[in-house]
C-alpha atoms as a PDB file:
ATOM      1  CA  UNK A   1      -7.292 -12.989  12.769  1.00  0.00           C
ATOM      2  CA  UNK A   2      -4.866 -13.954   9.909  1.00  0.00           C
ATOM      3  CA  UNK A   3      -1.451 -15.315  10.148  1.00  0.00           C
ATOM      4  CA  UNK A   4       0.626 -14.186   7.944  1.00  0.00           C
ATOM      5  CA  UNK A   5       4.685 -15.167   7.170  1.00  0.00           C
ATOM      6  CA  UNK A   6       7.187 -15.211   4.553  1.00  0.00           C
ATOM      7  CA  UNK A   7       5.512 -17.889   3.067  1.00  0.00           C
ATOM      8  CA  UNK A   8       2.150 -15.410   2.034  1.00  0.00           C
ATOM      9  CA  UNK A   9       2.429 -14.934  -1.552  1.00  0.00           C
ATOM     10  CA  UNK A  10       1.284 -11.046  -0.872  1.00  0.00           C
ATOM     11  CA  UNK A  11       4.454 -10.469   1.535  1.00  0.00           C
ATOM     12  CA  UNK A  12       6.618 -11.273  -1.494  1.00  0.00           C
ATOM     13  CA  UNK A  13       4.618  -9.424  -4.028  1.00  0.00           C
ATOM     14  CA  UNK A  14       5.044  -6.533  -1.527  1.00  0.00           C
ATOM     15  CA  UNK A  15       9.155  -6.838  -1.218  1.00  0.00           C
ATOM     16  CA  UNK A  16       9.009  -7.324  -5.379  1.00  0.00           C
ATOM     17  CA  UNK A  17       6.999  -3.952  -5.796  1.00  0.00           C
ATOM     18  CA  UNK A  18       9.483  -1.976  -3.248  1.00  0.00           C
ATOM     19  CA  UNK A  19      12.488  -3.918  -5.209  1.00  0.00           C
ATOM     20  CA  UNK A  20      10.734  -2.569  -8.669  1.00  0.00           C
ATOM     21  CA  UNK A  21      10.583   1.135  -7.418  1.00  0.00           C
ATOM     22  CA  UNK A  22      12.741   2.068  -4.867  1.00  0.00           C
ATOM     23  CA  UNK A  23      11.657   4.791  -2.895  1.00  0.00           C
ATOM     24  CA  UNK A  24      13.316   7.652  -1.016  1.00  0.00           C
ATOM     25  CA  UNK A  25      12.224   7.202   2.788  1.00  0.00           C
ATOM     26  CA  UNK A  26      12.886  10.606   5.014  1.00  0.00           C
ATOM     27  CA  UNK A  27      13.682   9.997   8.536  1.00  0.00           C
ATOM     28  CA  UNK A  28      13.856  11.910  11.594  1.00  0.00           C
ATOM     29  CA  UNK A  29      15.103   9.434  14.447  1.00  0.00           C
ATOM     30  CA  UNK A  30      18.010   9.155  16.931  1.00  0.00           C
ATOM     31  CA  UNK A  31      21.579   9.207  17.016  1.00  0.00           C
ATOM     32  CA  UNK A  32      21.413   5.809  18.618  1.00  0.00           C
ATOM     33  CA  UNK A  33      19.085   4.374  15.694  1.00  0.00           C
ATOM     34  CA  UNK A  34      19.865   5.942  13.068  1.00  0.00           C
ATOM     35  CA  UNK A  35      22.989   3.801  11.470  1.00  0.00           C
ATOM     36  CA  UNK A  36      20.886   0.785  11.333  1.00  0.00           C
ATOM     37  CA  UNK A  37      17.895   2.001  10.191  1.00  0.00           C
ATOM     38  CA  UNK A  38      19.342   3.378   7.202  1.00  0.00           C
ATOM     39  CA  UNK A  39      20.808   0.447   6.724  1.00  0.00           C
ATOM     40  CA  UNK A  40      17.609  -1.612   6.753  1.00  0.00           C
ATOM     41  CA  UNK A  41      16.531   0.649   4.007  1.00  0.00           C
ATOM     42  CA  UNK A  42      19.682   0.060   2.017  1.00  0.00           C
ATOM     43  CA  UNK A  43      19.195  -3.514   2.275  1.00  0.00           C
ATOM     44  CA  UNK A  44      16.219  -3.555   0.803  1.00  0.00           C
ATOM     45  CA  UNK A  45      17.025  -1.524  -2.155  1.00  0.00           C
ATOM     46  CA  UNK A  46      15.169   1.958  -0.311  1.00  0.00           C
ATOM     47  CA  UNK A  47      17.082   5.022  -0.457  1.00  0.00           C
ATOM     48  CA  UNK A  48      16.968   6.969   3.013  1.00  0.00           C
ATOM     49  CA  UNK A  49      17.871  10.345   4.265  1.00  0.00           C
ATOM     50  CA  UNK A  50      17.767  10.758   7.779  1.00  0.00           C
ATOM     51  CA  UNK A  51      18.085  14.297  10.258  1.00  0.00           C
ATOM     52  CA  UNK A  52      17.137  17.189  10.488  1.00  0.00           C
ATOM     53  CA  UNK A  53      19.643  19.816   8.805  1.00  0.00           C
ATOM     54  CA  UNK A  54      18.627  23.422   7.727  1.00  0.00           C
ATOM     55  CA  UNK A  55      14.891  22.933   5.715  1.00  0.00           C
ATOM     56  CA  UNK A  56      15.159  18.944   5.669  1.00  0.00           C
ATOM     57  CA  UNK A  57      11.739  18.427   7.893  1.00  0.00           C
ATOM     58  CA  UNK A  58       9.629  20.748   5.424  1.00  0.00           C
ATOM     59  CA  UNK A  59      10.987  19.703   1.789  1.00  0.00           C
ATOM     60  CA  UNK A  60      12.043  16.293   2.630  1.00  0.00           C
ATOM     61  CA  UNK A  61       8.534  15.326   4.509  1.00  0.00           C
ATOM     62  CA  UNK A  62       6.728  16.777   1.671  1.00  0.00           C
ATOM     63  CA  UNK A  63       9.001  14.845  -0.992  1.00  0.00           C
ATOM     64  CA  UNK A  64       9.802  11.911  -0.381  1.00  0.00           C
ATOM     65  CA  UNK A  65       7.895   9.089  -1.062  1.00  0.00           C
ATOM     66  CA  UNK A  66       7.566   7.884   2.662  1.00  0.00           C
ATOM     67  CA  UNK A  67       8.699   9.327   6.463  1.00  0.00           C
ATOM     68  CA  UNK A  68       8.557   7.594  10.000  1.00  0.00           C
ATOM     69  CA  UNK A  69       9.143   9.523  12.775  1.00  0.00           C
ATOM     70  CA  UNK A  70      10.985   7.870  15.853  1.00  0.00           C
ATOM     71  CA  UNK A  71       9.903  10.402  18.771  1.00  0.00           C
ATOM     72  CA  UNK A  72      13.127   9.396  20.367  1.00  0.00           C
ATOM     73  CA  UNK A  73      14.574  12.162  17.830  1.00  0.00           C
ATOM     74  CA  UNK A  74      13.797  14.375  20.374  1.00  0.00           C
ATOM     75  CA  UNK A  75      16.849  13.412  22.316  1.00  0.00           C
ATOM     76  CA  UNK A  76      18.452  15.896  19.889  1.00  0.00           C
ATOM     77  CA  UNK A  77      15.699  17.626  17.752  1.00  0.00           C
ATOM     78  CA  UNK A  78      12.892  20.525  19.226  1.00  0.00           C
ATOM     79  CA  UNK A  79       9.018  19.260  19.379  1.00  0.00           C
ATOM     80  CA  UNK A  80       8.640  22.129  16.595  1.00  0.00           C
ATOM     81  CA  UNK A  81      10.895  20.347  13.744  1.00  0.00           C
ATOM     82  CA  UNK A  82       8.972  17.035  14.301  1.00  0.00           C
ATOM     83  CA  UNK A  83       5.581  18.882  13.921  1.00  0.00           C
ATOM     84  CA  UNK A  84       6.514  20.845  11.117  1.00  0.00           C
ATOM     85  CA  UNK A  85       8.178  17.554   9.306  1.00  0.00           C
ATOM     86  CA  UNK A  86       4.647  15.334  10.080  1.00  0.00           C
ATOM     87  CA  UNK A  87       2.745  18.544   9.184  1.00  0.00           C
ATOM     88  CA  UNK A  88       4.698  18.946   6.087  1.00  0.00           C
ATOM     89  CA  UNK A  89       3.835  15.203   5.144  1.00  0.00           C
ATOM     90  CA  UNK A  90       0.104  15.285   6.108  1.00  0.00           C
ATOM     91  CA  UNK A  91      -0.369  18.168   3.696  1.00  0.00           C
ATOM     92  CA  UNK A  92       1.740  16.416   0.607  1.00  0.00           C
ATOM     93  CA  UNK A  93       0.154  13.210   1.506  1.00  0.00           C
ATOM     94  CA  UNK A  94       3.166  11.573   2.142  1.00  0.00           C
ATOM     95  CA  UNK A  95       2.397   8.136   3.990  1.00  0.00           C
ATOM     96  CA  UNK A  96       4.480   8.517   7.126  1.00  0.00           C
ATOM     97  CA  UNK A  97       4.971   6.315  10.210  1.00  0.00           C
ATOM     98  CA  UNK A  98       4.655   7.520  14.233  1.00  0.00           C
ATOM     99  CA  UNK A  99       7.331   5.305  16.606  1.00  0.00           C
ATOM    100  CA  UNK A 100       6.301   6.718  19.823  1.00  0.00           C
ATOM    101  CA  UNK A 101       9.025   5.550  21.472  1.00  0.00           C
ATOM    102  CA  UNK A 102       9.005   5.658  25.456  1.00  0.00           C
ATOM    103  CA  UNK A 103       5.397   7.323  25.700  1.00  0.00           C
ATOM    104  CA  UNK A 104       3.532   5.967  28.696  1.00  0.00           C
ATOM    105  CA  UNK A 105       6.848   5.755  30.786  1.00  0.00           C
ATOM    106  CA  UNK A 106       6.064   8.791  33.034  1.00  0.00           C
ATOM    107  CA  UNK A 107       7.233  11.815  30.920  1.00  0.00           C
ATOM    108  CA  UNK A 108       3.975  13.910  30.546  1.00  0.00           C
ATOM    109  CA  UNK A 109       5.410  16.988  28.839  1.00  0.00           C
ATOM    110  CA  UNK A 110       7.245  14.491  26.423  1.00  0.00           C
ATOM    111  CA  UNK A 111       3.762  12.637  26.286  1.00  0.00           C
ATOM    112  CA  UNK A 112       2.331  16.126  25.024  1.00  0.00           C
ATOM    113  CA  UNK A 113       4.522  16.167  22.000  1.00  0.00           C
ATOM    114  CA  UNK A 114       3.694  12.688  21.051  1.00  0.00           C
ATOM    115  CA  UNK A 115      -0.136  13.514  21.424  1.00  0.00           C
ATOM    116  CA  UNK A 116       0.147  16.273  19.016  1.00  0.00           C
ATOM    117  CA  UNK A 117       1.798  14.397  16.452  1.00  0.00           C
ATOM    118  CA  UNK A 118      -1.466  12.682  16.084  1.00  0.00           C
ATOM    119  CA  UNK A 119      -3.313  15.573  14.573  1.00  0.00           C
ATOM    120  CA  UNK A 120      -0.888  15.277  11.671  1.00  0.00           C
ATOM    121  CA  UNK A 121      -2.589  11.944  11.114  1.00  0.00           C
ATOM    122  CA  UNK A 122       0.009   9.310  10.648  1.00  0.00           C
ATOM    123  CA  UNK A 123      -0.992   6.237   8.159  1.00  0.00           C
ATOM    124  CA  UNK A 124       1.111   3.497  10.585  1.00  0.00           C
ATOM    125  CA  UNK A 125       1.672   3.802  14.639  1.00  0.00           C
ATOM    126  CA  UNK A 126       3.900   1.033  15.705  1.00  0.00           C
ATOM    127  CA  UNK A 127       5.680   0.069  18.884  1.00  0.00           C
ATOM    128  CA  UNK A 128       5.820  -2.078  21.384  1.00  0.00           C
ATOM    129  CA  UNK A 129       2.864  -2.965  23.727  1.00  0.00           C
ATOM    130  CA  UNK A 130       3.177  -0.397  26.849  1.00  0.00           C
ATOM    131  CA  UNK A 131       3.819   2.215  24.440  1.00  0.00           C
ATOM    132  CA  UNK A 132       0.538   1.641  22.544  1.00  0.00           C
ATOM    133  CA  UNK A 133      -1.586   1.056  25.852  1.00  0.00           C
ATOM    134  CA  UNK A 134      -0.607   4.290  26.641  1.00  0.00           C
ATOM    135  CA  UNK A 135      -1.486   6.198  23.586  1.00  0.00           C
ATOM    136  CA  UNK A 136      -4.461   4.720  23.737  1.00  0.00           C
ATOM    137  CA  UNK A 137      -5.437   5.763  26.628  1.00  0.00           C
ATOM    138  CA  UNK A 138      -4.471   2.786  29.224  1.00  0.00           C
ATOM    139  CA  UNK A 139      -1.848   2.650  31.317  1.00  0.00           C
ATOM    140  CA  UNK A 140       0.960   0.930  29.537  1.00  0.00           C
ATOM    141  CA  UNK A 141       3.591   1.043  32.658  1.00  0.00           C
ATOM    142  CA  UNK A 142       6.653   1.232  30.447  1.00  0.00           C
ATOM    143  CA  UNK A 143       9.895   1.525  32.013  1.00  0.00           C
ATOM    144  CA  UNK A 144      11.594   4.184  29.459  1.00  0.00           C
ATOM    145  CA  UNK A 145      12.045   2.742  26.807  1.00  0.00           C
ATOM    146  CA  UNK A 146      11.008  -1.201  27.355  1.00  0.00           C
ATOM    147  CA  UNK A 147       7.605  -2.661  27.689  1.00  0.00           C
ATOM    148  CA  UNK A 148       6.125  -4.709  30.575  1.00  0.00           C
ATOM    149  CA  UNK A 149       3.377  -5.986  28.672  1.00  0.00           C
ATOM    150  CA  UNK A 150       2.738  -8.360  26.127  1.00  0.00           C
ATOM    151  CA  UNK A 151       1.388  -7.762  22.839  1.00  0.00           C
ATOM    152  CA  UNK A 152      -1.548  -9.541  22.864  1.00  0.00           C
ATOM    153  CA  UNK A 153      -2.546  -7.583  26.202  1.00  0.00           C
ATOM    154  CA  UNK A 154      -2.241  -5.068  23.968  1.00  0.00           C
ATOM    155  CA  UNK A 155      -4.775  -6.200  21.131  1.00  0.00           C
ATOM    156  CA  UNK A 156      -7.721  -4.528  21.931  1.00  0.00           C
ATOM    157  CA  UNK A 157      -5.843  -1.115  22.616  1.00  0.00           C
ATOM    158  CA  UNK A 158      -4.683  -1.232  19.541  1.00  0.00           C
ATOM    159  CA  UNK A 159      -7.615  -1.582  17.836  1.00  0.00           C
ATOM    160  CA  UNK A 160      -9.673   0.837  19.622  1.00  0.00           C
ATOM    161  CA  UNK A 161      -6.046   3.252  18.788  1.00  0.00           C
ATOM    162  CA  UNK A 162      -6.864   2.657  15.007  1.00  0.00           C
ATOM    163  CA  UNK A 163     -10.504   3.204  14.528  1.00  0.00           C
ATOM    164  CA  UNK A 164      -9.970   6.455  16.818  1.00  0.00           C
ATOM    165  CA  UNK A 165      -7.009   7.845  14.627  1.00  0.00           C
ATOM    166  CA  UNK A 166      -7.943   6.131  11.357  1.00  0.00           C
ATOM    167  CA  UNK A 167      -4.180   4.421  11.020  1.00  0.00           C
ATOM    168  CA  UNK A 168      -3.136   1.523  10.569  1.00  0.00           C
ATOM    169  CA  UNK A 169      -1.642   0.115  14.158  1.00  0.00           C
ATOM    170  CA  UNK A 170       1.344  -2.279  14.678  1.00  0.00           C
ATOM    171  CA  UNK A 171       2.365  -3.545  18.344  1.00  0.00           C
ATOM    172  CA  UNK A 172       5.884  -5.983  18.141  1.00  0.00           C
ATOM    173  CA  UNK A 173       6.299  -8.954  20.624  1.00  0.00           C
ATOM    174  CA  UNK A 174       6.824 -12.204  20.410  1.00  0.00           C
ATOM    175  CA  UNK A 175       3.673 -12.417  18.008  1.00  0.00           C
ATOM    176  CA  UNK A 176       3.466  -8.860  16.526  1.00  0.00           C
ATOM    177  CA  UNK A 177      -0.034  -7.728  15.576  1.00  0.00           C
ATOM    178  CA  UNK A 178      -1.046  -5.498  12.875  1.00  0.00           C
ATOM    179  CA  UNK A 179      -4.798  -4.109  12.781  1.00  0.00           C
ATOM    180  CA  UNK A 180      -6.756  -1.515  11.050  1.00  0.00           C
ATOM    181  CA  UNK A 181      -9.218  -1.619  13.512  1.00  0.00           C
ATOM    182  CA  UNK A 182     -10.930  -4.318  12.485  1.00  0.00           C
ATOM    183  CA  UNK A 183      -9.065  -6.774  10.518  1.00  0.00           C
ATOM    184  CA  UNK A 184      -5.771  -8.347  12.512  1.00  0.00           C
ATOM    185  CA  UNK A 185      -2.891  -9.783  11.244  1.00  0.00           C
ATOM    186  CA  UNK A 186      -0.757 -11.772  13.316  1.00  0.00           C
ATOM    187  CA  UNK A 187       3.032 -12.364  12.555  1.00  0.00           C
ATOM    188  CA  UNK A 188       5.121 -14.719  14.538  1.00  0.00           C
ATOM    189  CA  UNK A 189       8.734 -15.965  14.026  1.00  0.00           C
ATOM    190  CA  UNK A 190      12.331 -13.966  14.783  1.00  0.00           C
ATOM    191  CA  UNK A 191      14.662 -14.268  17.398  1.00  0.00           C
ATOM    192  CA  UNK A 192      14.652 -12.983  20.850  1.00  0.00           C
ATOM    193  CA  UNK A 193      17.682 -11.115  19.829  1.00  0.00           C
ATOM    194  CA  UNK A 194      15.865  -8.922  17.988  1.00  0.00           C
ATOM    195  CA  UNK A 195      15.019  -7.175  21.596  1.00  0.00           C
ATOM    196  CA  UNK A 196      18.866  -7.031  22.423  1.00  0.00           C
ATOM    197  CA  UNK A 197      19.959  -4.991  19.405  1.00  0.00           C
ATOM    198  CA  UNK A 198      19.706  -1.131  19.709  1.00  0.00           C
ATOM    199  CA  UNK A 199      17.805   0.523  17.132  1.00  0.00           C
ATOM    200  CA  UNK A 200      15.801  -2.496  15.796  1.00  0.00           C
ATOM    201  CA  UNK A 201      12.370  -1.549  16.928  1.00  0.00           C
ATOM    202  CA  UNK A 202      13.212   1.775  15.135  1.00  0.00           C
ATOM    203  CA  UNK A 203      14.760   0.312  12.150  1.00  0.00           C
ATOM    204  CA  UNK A 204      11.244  -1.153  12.070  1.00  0.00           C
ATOM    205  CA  UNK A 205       9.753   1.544  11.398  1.00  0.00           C
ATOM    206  CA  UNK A 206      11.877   2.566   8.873  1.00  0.00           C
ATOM    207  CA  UNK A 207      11.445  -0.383   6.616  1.00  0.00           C
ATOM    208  CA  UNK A 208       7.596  -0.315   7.462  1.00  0.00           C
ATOM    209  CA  UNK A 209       7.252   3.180   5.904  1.00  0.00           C
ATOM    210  CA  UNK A 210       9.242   2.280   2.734  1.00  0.00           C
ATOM    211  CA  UNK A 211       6.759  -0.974   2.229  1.00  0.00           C
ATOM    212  CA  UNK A 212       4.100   1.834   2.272  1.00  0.00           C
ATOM    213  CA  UNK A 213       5.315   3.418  -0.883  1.00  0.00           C
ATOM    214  CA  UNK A 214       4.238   0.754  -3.873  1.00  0.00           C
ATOM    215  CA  UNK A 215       0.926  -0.148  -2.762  1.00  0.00           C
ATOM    216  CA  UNK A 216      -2.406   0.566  -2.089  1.00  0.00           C
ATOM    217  CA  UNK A 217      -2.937  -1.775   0.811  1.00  0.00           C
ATOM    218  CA  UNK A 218      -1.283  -0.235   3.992  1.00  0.00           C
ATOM    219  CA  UNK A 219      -2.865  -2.706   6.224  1.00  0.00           C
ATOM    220  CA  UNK A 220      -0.903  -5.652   4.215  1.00  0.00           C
ATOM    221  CA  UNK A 221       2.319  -3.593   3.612  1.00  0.00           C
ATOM    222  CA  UNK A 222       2.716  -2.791   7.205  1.00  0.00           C
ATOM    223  CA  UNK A 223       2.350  -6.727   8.115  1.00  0.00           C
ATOM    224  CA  UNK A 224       4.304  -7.534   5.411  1.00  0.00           C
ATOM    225  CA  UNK A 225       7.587  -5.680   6.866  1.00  0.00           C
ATOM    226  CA  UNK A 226       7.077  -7.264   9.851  1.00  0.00           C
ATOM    227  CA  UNK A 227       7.261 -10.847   8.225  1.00  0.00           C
ATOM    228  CA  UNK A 228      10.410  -9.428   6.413  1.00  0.00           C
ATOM    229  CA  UNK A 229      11.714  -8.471   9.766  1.00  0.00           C
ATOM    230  CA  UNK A 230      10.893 -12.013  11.203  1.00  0.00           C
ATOM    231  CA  UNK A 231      12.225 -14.646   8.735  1.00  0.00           C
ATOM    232  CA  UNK A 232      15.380 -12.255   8.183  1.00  0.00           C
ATOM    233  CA  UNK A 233      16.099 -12.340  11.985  1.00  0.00           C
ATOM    234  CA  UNK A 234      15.360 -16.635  12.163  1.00  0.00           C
ATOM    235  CA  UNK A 235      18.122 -17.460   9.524  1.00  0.00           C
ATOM    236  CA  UNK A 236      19.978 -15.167  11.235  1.00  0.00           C
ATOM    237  CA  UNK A 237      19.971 -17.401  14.070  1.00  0.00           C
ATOM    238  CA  UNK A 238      23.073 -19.269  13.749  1.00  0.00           C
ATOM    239  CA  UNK A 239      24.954 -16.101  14.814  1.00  0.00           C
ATOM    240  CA  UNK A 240      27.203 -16.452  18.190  1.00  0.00           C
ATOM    241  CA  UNK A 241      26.335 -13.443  20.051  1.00  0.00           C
ATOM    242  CA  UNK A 242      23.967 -10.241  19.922  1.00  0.00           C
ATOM    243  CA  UNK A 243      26.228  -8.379  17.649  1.00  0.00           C
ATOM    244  CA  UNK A 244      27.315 -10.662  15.424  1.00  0.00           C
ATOM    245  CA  UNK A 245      23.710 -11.126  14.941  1.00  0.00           C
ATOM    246  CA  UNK A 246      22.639  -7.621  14.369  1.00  0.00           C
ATOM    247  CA  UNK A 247      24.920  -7.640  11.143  1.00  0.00           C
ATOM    248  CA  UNK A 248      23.951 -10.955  10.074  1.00  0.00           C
ATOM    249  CA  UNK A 249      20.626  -9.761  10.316  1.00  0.00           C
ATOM    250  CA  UNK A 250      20.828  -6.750   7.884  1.00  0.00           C
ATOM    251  CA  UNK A 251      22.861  -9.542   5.448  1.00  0.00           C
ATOM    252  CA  UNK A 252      19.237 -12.063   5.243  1.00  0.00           C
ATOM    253  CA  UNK A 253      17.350  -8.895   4.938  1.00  0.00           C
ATOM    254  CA  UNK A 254      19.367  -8.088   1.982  1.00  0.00           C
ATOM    255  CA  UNK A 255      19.445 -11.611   0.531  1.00  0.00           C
ATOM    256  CA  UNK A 256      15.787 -11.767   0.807  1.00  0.00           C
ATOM    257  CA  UNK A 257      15.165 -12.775  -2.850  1.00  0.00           C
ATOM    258  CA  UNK A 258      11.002 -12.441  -3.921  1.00  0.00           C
ATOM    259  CA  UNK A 259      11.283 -15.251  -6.346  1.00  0.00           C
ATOM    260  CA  UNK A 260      12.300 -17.594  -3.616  1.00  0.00           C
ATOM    261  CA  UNK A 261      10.317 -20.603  -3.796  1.00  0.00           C
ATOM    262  CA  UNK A 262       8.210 -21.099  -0.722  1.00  0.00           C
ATOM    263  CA  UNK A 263       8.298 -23.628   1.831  1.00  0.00           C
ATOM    264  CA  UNK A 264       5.565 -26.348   1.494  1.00  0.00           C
END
């Protein structure tokens, strides 16, 4: 296992090569999630388009350079336009990222959609640790949408989810870890705030699928968001209260400068 921060040269090489290249990131999430997700991207210099109007899943899956799919999105979107969107990105090989938000929780029809999307084979599943039990075939115990266990309970689910769907897997926690089924990154820092805005878990996997774009290590890009997720959210930590954080949050996201001269 690796450890791996701000401070790792290769998470500011990644952030450079998004910054050189900005890419268009598709997004089908929900209504709750979906203003600061897009606004993660923005920070960051990615451009993002988010719903689900008239064609959008089939032409925007298939051009964009990047997708993540919150499964939430079917608070207001049928199981058939999130299929044909991760369908529609499998076949363009668009690199696209599966949130399975709330799966586990005791929803087994829901559970069935969520399932499916795996034959579309996603290149990054990330959530939280009961979600990930679940999907790989534990019992997770979620209650809706929170976890009750930890991520590194979660470790060897998560690698066992990888090799068995060949993506990249990402649980958040206090330490989130980030495994290709074998190799496991480990990335610690944030703020416990983090779990009291809405949409940040999401907004996760936003960001994660536009780090995707300008590389050829997915294993590394997908860690490196999270350590862009982390050191934003600790110098964000002089904020008073949870939503004076949130914005100060997407502000040290977008002041995150890849020249920045490490710590020592």
């Amino acid at each position: 296992m690796q450890a791996l921060s701000w401070d790792t040269p290769v998470v500011r090489q990644s952030l450079a090569a998004l910054k050189m290249a900005p890419p268009f990131v598709y997004g089908l999430t929900n209504y709750i999630a979906a203003n600061l997700s897009a606004n993660i991207l923005l920070a960051v210099g990615a451009g993002p388009a988010i719903g689900t109007a008239m064609d959008w899943p089939q032409r925007f899956a298939a051009g964009a350079n990047a997708m993540w799919i919150n499964t939430a999105a079917l608070m207001s979107s049928g199981p058939e336009t999130l299929w044909a969107a991760a369908e529609a990105a499998d076949q363009a090989g668009t690199p696209w990222v599966l949130d399975p938000v709330a799966v586990g929780a005791g929803a087994p029809e829901y559970d069935g959609v969520i399932r499916r999307l795996l034959d579309f084979n996603p290149t990054v599943i990330r959530g939280n640790a009961s979600e990930l039990i679940a999907l790989a075939g534990g019992s997770g115990g979620g209650k809706g949408v929170e976890t009750t266990a930890s991520s590194a309970e979660a470790l060897a689910f998560i690698k066992d989810l990888s090799r068995a769907s060949g993506a990249v897997v990402a649980v958040s926690g206090p330490v989130d870890y980030v495994t290709d089924g074998a190799q496991v990154y480990a990335v610690g820092g944030g703020d416990v705030r983090l779990t009291q805005v809405t949409g940040a878990g999401c907004s996760l996997g936003a960001l994660i699928a536009a780090m995707l774009v300008n590389t050829s290590d997915r294993l590394v890009a997908t860690a490196a968001a999270h350590a862009l997720f982390a050191v934003a959210a600790q110098r964000a930590a002089g904020a008073v209260g949870t939503a004076s954080f949130a914005t100060a949050f997407v502000d040290q996201l977008s002041l995150l400068d890849p020249a920045e001269q490490a710590l020592t």
